[in-house]
Protein backbone atom coordinates (compact mmCIF):
# COMPACT_ATOMS: atom_id res chain seq x y z
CA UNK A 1 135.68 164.50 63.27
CA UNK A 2 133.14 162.38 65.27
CA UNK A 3 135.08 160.52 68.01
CA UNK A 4 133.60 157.29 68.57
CA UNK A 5 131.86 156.44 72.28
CA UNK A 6 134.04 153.56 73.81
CA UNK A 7 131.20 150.63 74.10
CA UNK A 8 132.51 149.23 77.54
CA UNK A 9 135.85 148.71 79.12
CA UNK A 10 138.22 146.72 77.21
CA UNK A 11 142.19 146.89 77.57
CA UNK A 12 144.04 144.82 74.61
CA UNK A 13 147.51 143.43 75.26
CA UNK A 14 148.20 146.10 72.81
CA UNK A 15 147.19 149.31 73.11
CA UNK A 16 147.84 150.80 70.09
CA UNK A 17 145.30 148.29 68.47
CA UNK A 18 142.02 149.23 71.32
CA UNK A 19 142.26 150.74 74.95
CA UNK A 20 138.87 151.65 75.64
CA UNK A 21 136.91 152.33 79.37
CA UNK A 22 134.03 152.55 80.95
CA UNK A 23 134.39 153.73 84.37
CA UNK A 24 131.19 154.44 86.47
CA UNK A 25 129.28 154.96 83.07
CA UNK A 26 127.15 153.01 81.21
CA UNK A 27 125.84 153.19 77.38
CA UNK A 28 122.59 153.99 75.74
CA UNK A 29 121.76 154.28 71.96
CA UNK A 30 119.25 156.78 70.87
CA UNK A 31 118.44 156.48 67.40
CA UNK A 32 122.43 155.74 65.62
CA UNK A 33 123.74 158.03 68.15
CA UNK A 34 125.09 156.86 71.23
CA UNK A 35 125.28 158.42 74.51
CA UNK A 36 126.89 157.82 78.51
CA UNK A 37 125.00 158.40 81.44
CA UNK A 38 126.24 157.74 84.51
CA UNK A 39 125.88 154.64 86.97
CA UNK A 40 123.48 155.20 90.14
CA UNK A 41 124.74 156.26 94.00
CA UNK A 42 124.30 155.07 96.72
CA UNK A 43 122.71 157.02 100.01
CA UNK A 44 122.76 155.73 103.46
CA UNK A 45 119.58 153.40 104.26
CA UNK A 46 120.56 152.28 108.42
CA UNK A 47 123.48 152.03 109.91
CA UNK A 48 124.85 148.91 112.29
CA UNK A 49 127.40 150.87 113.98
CA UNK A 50 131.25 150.08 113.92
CA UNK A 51 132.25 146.10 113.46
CA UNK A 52 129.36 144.40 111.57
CA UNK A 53 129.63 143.05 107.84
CA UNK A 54 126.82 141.34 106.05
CA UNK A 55 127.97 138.26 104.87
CA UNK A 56 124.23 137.46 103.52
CA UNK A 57 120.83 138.98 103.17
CA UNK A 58 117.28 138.19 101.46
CA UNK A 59 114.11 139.52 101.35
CA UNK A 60 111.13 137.80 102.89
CA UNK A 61 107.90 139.88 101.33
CA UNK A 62 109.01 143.16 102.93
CA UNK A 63 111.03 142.04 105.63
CA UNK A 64 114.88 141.94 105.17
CA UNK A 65 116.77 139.13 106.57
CA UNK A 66 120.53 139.54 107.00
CA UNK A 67 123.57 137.24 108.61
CA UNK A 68 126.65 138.98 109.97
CA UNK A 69 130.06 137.07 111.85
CA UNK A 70 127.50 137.41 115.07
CA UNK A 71 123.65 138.01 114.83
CA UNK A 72 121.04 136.94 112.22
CA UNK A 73 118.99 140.18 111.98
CA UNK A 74 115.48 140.92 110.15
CA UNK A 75 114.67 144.42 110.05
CA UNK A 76 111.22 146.02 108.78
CA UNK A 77 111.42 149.31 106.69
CA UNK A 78 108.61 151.20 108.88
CA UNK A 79 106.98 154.04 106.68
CA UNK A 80 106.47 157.41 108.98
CA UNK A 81 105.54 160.71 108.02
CA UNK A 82 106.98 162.51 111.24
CA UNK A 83 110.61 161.29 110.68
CA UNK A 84 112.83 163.45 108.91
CA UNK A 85 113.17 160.71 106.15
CA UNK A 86 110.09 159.50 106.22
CA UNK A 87 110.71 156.14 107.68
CA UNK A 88 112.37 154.38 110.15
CA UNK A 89 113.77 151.15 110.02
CA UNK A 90 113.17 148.20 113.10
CA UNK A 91 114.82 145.23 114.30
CA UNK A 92 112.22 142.41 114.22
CA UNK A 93 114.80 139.83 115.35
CA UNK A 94 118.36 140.50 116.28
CA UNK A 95 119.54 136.57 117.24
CA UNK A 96 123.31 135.38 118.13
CA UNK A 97 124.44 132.70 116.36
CA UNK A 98 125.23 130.95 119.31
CA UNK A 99 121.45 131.50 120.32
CA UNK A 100 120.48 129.59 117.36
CA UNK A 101 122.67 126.86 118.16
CA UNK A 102 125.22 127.46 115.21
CA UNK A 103 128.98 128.84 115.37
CA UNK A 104 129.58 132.20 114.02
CA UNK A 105 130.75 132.10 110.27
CA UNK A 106 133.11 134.00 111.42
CA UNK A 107 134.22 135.69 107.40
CA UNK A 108 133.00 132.97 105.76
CA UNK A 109 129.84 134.52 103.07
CA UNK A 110 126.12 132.84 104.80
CA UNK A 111 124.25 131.36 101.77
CA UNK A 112 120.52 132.26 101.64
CA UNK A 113 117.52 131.09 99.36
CA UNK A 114 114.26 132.28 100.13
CA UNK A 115 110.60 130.95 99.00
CA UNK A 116 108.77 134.25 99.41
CA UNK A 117 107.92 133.39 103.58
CA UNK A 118 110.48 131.06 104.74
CA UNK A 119 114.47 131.57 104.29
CA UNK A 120 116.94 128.88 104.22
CA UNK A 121 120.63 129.98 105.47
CA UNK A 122 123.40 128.01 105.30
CA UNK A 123 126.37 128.78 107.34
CA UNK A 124 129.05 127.28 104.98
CA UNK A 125 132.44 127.56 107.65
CA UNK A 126 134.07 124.19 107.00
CA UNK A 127 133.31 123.64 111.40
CA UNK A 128 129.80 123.88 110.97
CA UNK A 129 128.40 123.24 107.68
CA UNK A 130 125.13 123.45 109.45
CA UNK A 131 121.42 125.18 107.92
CA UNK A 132 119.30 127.02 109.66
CA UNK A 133 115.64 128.16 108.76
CA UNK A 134 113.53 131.78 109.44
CA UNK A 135 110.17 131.20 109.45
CA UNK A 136 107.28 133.37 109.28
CA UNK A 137 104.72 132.65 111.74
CA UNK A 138 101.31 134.24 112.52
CA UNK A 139 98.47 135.83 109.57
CA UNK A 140 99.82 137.08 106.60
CA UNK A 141 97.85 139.90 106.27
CA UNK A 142 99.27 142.15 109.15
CA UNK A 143 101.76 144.68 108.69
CA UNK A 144 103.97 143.21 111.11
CA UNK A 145 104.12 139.27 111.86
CA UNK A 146 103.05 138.16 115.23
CA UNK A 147 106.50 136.46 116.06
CA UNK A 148 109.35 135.20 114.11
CA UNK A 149 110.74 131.38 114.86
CA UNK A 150 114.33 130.88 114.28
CA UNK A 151 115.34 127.26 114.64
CA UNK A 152 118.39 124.81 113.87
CA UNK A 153 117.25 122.46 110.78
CA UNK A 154 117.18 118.62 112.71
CA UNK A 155 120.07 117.86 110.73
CA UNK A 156 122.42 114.30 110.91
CA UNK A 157 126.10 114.56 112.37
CA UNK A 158 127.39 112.86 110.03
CA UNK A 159 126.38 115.13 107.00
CA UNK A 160 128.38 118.20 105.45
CA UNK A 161 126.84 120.32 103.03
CA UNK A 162 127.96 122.64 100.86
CA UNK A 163 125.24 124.29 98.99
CA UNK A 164 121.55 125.30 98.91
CA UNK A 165 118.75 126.33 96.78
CA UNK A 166 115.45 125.83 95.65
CA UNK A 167 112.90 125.03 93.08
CA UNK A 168 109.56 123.18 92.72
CA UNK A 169 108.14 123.92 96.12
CA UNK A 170 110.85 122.28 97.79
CA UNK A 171 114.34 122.95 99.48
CA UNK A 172 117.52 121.38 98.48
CA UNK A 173 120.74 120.95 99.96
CA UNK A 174 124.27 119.18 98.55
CA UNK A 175 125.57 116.93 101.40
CA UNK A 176 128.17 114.20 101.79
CA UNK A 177 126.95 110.63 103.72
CA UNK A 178 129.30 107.89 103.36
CA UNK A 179 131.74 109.47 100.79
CA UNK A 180 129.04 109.86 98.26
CA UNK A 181 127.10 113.09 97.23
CA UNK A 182 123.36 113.83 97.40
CA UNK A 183 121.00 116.65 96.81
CA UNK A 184 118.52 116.61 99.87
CA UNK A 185 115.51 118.05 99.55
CA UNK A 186 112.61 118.51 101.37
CA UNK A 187 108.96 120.27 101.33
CA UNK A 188 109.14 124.07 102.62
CA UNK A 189 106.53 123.38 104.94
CA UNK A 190 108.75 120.44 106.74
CA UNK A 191 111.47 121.05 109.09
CA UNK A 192 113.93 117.50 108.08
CA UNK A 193 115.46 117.10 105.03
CA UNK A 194 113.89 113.42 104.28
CA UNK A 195 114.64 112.47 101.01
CA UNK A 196 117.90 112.09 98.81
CA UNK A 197 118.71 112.27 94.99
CA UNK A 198 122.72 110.90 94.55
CA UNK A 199 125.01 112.52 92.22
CA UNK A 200 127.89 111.87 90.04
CA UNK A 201 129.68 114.42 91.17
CA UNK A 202 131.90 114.15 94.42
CA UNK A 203 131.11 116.68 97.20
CA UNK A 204 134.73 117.14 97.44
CA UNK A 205 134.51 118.43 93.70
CA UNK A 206 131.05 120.07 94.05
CA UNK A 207 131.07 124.06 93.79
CA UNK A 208 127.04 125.25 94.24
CA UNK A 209 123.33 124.15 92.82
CA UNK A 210 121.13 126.51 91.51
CA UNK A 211 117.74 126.06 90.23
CA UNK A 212 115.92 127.92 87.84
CA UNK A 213 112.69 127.11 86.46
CA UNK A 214 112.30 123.41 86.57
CA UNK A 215 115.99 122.45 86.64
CA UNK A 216 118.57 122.27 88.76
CA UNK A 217 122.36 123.14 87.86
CA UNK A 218 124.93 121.10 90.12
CA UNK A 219 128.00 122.64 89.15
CA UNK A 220 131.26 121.18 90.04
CA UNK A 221 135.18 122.34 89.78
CA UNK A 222 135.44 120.94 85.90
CA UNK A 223 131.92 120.09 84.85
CA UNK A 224 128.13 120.37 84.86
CA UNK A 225 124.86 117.94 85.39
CA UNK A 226 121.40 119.01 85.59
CA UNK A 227 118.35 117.01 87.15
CA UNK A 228 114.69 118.06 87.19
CA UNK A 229 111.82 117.01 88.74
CA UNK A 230 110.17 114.05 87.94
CA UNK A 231 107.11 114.44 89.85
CA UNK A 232 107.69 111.17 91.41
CA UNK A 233 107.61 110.69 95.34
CA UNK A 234 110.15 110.43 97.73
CA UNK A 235 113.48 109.59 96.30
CA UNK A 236 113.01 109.30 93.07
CA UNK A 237 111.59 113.16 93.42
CA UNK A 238 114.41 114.09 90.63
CA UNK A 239 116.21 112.59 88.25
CA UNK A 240 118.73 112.99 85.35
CA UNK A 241 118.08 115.36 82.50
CA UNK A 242 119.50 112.90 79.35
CA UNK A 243 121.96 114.52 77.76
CA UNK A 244 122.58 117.33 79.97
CA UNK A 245 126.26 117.34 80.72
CA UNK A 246 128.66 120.39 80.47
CA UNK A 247 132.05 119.58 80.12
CA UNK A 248 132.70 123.00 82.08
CA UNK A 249 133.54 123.86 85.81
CA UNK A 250 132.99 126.80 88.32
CA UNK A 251 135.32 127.05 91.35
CA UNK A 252 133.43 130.49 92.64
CA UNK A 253 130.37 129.31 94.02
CA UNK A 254 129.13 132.65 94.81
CA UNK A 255 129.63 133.95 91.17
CA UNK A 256 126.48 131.94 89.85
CA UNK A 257 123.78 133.92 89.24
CA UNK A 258 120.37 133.15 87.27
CA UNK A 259 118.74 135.71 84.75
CA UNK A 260 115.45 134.57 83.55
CA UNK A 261 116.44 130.67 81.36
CA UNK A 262 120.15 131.50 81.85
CA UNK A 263 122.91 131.05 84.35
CA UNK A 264 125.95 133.62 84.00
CA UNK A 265 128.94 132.57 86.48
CA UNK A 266 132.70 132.86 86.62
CA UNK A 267 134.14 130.03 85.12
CA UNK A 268 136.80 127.22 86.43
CA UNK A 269 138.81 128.28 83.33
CA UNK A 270 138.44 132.27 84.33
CA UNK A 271 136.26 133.10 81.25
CA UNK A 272 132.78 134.59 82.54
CA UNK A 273 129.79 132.67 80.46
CA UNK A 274 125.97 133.16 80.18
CA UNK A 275 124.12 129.71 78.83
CA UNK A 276 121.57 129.52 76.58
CA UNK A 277 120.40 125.72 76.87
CA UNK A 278 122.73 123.57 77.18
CA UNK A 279 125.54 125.37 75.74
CA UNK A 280 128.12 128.44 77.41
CA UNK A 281 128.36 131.27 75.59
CA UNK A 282 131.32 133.70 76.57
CA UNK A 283 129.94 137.31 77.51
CA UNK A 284 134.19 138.45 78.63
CA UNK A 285 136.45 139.57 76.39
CA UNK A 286 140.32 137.92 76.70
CA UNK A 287 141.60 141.86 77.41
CA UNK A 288 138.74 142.11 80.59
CA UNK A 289 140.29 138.52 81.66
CA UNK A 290 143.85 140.07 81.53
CA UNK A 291 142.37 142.66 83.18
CA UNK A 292 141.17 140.51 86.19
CA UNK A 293 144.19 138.39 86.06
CA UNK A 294 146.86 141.49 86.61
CA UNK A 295 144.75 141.96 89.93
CA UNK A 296 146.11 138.53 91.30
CA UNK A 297 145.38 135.09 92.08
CA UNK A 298 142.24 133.71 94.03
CA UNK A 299 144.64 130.64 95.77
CA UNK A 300 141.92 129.60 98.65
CA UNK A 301 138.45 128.95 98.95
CA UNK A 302 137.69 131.97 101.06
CA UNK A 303 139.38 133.96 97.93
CA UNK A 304 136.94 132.04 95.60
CA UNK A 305 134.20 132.03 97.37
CA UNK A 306 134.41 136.01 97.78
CA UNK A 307 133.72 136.82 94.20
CA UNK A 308 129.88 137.69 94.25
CA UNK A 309 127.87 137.64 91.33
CA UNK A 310 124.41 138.87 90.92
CA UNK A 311 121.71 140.42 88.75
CA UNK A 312 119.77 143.61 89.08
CA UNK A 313 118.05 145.62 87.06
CA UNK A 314 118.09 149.60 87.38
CA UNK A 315 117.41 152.52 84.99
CA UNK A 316 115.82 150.19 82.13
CA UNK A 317 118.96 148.35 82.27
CA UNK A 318 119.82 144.80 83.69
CA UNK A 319 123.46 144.08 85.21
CA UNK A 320 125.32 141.13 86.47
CA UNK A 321 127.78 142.43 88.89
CA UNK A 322 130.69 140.72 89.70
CA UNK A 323 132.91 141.78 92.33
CA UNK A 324 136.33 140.59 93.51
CA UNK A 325 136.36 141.08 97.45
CA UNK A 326 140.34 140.17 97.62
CA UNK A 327 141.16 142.82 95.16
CA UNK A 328 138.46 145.37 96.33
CA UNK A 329 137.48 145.18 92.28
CA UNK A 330 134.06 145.73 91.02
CA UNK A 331 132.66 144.93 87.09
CA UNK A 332 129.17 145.39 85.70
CA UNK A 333 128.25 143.68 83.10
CA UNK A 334 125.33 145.28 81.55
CA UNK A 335 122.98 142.43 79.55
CA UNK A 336 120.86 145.10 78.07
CA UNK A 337 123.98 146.91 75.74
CA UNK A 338 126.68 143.84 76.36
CA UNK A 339 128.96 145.84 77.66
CA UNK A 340 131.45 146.07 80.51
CA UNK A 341 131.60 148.85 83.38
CA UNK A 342 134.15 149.35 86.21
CA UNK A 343 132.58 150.56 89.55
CA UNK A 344 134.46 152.47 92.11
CA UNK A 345 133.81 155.19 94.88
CA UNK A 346 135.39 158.36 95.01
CA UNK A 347 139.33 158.68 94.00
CA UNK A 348 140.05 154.82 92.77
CA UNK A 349 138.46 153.41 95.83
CA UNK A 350 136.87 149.75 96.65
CA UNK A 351 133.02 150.63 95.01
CA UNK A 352 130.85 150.60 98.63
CA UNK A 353 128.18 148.01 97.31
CA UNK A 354 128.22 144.62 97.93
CA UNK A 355 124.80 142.29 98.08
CA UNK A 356 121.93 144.04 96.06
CA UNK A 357 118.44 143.36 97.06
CA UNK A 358 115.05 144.56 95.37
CA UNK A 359 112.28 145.45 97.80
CA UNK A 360 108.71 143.90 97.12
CA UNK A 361 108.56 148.62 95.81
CA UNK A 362 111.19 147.85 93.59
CA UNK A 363 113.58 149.97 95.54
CA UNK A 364 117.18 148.51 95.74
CA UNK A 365 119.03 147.94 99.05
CA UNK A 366 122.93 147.54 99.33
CA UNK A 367 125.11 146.24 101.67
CA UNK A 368 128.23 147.69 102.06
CA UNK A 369 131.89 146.37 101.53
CA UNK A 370 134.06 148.71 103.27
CA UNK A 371 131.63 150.12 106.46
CA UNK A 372 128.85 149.00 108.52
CA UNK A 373 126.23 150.54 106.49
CA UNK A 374 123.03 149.72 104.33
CA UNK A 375 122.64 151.56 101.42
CA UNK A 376 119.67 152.81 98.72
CA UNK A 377 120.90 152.78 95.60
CA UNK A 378 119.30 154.96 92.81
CA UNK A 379 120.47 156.56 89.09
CA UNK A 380 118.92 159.87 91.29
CA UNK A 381 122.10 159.80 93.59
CA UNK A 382 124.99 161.75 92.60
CA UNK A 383 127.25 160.79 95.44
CA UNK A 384 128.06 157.26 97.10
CA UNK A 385 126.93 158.48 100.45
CA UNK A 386 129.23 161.78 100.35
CA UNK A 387 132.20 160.09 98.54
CA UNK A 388 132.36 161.54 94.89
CA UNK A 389 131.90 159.21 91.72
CA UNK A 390 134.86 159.92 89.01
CA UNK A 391 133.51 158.96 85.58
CA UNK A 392 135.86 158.20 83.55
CA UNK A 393 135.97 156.85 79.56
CA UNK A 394 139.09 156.36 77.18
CA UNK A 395 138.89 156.48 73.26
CA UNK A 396 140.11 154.22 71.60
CA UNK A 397 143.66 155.12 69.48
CA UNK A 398 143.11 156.91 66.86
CA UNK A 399 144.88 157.42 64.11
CA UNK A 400 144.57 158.07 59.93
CA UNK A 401 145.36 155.39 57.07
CA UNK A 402 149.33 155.16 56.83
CA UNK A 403 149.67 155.49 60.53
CA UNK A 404 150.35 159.68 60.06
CA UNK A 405 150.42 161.77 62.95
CA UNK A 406 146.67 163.29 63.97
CA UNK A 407 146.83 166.84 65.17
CA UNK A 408 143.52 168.18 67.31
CA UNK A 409 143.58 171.39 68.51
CA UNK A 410 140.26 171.76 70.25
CA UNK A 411 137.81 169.51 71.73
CA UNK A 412 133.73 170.12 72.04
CA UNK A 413 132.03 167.81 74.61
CA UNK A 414 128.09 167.54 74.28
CA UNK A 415 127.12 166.80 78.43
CA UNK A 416 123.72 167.93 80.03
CA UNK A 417 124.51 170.09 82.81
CA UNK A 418 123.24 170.91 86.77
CA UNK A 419 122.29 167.38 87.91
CA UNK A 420 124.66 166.50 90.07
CA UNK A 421 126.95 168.75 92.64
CA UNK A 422 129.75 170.83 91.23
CA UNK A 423 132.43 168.67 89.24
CA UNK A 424 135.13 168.89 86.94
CA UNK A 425 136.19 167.94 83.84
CA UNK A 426 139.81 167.12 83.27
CA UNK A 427 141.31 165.40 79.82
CA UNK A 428 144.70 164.02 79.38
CA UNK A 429 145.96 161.90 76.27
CA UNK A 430 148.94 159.72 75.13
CA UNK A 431 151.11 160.19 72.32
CA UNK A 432 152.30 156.70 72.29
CA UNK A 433 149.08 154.81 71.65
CA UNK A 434 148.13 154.41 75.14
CA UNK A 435 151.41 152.98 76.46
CA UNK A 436 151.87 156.14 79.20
């Protein structure tokens, strides 16, 4: 008999009824067959030496801008033939945050939006709450820029804000003045943050805001409300979309991510969705959330706001990757099949990845989780730098009408051979429908 593929990773509360994985594999359909190939490594990129994480990073045309607990870096990918791989990669800037004027975020993630020349980064620690913005200055024609300006945003005292983003041609940041909550936005060419929109939401309940296209999603802990822009001046810049409410919440501010119309995040309510409109579609299955949920609990902010989502595309396929920094747990969720992938280095290890960046080449740069490194990531790498990739799937039970025993006596695997370094293949099964 044909066994079937398993489609992605999904663990019922019973076993005997589906147990399927997905483990550092992902699934294409040629024709009504289906096949696995494996997910992409990783290879070392540049190395910080011991002690630094990235806690933020965004491209700027081909320059890479990246926060860490101490220095805001931007580092230029230099192309040269004489070094023995081919490039070599500089420190443009390499600023303290104490030289910028800001505390260090110590662990706490550095938001970062970016317009294509200018970066906005938020440092988020509940002390500072304070923006700071990377500007390019000089022609933009050169290879390198004739100096970089790093400056403290002239922002009020009195103000705390709590997200950032961008849309239109302008900034925007969620702040608190008086008790009541604002977005503040401002033109990317200005340095002050001039003009205010007020919400309904309380800052106090206010998770992130996102824009995407000409709207912009101000999610809160239990519900939704999107404003666009008018094209009005000053404040009345944006206003109300009517009849745009969602009755649903995110708590993990860092889960949001935007694919093309749509806005895939975590929800308050610990089912993933992916809108379409107005309306929440869920892309998890209840056995992936009791999956997540046997993990643990995220009981802080800093637990919340560690759960990174983004979106990528590699391979001909797109993923949102979500990844649980308290648990060291990493899922894929892969929008061109709809299905669900765990990610781990070598032997049941923390995957190495963490923020994913596409150069203006298309090549894909990766912080790391676990060391001090940068990473390229490619479906050419068999290895995540050195450490070995188990791939792993699980059929689901099987069994014959009447529940009779199934006997198999040999099993043929079709695999393409000699691409990667010397592996093994190892089986094991369950005669209790996937109990032990």
């Amino acid at each position: 008999m044909n066994l079937p593929l398993p489609q992605q990773t999904y663990q019922s509360r019973s076993k005997p009824f589906s147990s399927e994985r997905l483990l550092n594999l992902m699934l294409e359909q040629a024709g009504d067959a289906y096949m696995l190939i494996g997910t992409p490594g990783l290879e070392k990129h540049y190395d910080f030496g011991a002690g630094v994480e990235v806690l933020g990073m965004c491209y700027i045309r081909d320059y890479l801008v990246l926060a860490t607990s101490n220095h805001v870096y931007v580092l230029y990918k230099e192309e040269r033939a004489q070094e023995p791989e081919g490039y070599v990669i500089r420190e443009i800037v390499k600023k303290s945050w104490n030289d910028i004027g800001l505390y260090s975020p110590g662990k706490t993630l550095v938001q970062m939006v970016s317009n294509g020349d200018t970066v906005l980064l938020l440092n988020s620690d509940e002390k500072v709450r304070k923006m700071v913005k990377v500007d390019l200055i000089g022609p933009e024609t050169p290879l390198l820029p004739e100096s970089w300006e790093i400056y403290k945003l002239d922002t009020q005292e009195d103000l705390k804000y709590t997200s950032i983003g961008y849309i239109s041609g302008v900034f925007l940041a969620a702040c608190e003045k008086n008790k009541t909550s604002y977005v503040q936005y401002t033109d990317v060419l200005d340095v002050n943050f001039d003009y205010s929109f007020q919400l309904d939401t309380a800052l106090s309940n206010l998770t992130a805001l996102k824009g995407n296209m000409r709207e912009v999603w101000v999610f809160g802990a239990n519900s939704i409300e999107v404003v666009a822009p008018t094209g009005e001046p000053g404040n009345d810049f944006f206003a109300h979309v009517h009849g745009a409410y969602i009755n649903k919440g995110c708590v993990c501010k860092n889960s949001i991510a935007v694919y093309e119309k749509s806005f895939i995040f975590y929800g308050n309510d610990n089912v993933v969705y992916m809108s379409e409109g107005y309306e929440l579609n869920p892309i998890s299955t209840p056995a992936l959330l009791d999956m997540i949920k046997s993990w643990g609990s995220l009981d802080t902010d800093a637990d919340r706001d560690k759960v990174i989502g983004q979106i990528f595309s590699i391979a001909g396929h797109t993923f949102y990757m979500l990844k649980f920094k308290k648990f060291g747990k990493t899922l894929w969720y892969d929008l061109t099949t709809g299905s669900w992938v765990e990610r781990e280095s070598g032997d049941g290890n923390e995957w190495k990845g963490d923020f994913i960046e596409r150069r203006p080449n298309g090549e894909l740069i990766v912080s790391s989780s676990t060391t001090s490194k940068m990473y390229r990531m490619d479906n050419l790498y068999y290895t995540d730098d050195g450490d070995f990739i188990c791939r792993e799937f699980v059929f689901q039970t099987l069994s014959t009408e009447g529940k009779k025993r199934m006997f198999f006596y040999t099993l043929t695997l079709e695999i393409d051979s000699g691409l990667g370094p010397d592996d093994s293949v190892m089986l094991s099964w369950s005669d209790d429908g996937g109990y032990t």
